[in-house]
C-alpha atoms as a PDB file:
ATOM      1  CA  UNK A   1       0.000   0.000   0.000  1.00  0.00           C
ATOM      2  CA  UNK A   2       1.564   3.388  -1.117  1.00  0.00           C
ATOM      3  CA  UNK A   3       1.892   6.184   1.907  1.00  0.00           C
ATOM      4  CA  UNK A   4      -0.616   9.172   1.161  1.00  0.00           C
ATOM      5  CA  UNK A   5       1.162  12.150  -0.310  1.00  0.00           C
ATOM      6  CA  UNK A   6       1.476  15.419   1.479  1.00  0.00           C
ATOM      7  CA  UNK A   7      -1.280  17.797  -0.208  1.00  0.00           C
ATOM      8  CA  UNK A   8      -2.777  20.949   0.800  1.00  0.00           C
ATOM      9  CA  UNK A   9      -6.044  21.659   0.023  1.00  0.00           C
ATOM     10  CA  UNK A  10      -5.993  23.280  -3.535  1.00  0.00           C
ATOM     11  CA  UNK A  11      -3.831  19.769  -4.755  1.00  0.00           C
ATOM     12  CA  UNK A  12      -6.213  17.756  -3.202  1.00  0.00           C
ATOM     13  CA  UNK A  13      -8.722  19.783  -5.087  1.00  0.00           C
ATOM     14  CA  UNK A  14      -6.482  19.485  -8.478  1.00  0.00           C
ATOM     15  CA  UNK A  15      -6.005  15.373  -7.827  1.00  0.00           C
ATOM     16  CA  UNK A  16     -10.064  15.190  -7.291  1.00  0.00           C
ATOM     17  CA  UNK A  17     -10.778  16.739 -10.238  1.00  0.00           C
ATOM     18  CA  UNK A  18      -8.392  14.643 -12.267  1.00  0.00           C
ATOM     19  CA  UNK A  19     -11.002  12.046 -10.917  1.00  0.00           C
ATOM     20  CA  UNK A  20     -14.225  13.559 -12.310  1.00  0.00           C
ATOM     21  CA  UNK A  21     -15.132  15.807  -8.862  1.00  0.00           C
ATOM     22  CA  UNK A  22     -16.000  19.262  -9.541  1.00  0.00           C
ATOM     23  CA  UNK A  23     -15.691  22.286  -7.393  1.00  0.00           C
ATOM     24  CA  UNK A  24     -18.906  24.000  -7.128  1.00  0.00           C
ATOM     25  CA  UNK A  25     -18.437  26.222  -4.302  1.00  0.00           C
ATOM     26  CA  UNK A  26     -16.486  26.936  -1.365  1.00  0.00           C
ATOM     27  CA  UNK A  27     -17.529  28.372   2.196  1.00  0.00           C
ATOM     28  CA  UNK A  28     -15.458  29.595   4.801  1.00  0.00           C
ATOM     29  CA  UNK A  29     -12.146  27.016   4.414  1.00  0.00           C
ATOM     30  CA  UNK A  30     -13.887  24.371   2.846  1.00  0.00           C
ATOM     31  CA  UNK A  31     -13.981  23.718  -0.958  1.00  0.00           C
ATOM     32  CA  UNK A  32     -17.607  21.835  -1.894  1.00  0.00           C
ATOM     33  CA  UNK A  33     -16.692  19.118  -4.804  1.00  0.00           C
ATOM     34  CA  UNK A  34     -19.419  17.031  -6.312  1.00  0.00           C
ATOM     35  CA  UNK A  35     -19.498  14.129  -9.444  1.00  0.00           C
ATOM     36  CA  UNK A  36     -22.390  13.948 -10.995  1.00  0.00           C
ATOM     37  CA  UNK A  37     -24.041  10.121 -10.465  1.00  0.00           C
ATOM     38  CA  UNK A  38     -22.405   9.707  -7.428  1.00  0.00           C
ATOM     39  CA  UNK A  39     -24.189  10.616  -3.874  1.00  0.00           C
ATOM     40  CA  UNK A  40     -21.894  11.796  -1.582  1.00  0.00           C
ATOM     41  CA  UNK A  41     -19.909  15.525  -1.442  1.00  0.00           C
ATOM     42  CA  UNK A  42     -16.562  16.218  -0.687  1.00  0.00           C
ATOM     43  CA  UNK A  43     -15.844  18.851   2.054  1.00  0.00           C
ATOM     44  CA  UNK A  44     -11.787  19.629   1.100  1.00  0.00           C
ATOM     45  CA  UNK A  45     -10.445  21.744   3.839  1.00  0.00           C
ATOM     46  CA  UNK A  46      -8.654  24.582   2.371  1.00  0.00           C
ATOM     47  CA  UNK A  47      -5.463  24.239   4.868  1.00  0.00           C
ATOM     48  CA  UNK A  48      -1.865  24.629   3.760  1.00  0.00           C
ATOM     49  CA  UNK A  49      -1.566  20.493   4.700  1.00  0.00           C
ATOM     50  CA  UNK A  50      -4.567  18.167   4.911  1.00  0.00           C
ATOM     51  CA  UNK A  51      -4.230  15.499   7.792  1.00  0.00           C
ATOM     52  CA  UNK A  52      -3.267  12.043   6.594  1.00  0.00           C
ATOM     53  CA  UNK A  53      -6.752  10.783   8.214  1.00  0.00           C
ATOM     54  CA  UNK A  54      -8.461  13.596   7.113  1.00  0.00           C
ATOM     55  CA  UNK A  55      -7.447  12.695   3.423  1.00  0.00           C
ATOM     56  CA  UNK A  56      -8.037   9.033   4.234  1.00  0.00           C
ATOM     57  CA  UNK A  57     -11.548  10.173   4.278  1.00  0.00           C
ATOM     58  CA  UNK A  58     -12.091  11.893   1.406  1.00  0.00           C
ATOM     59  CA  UNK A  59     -10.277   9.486  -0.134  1.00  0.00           C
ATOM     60  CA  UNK A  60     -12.713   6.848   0.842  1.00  0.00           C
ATOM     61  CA  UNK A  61     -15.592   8.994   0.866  1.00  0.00           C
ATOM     62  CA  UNK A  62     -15.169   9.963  -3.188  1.00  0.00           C
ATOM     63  CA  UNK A  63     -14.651   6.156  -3.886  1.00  0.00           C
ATOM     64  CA  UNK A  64     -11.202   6.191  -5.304  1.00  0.00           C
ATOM     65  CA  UNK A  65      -8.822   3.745  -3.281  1.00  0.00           C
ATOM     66  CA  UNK A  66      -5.973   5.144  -1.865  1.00  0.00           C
ATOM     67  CA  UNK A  67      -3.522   3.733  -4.770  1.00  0.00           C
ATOM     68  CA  UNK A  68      -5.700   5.203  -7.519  1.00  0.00           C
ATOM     69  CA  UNK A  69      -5.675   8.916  -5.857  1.00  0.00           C
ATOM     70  CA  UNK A  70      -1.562   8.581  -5.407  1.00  0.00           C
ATOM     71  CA  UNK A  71      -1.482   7.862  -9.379  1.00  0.00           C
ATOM     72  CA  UNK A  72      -3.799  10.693 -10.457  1.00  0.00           C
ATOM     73  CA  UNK A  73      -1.461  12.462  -7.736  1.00  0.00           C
ATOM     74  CA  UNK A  74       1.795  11.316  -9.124  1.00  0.00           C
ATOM     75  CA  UNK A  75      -0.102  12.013 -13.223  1.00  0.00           C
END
């Protein structure tokens, strides 16, 4: 299992995208993504480094699996 990168919030935002999420608003210090078909939204903090746990989450929340987020990462 590869070790989650070190993102802050606007490369998480960039990597999510890469995977069909779209920012569609942001409020406060948290970027909104949604993909259309898919149920659940993605609250991205917009901090200078998201917490490994944190990003665990979102990971698992947006359905990608941790391996397919580092390669869209590493793209």
């Amino acid at each position: 299992m590869p070790s989650l990168p070190t993102l802050s919030g606007h490369d998480a935002v960039k990597v999510f995208a890469k995977g069909g999420w779209q920012m569609v608003r942001q409020r406060g210090s948290h970027m909104i993504m949604v993909k259309p078909g898919h149920m659940a939204t993605l609250s991205v903090p917009d901090h200078r480094e998201i917490a490994k746990g944190t990003l665990r989450s979102l990971i698992r929340s947006s359905g990608l699996t941790v391996e397919e987020f580092a390669d869209l990462a590493n793209e």
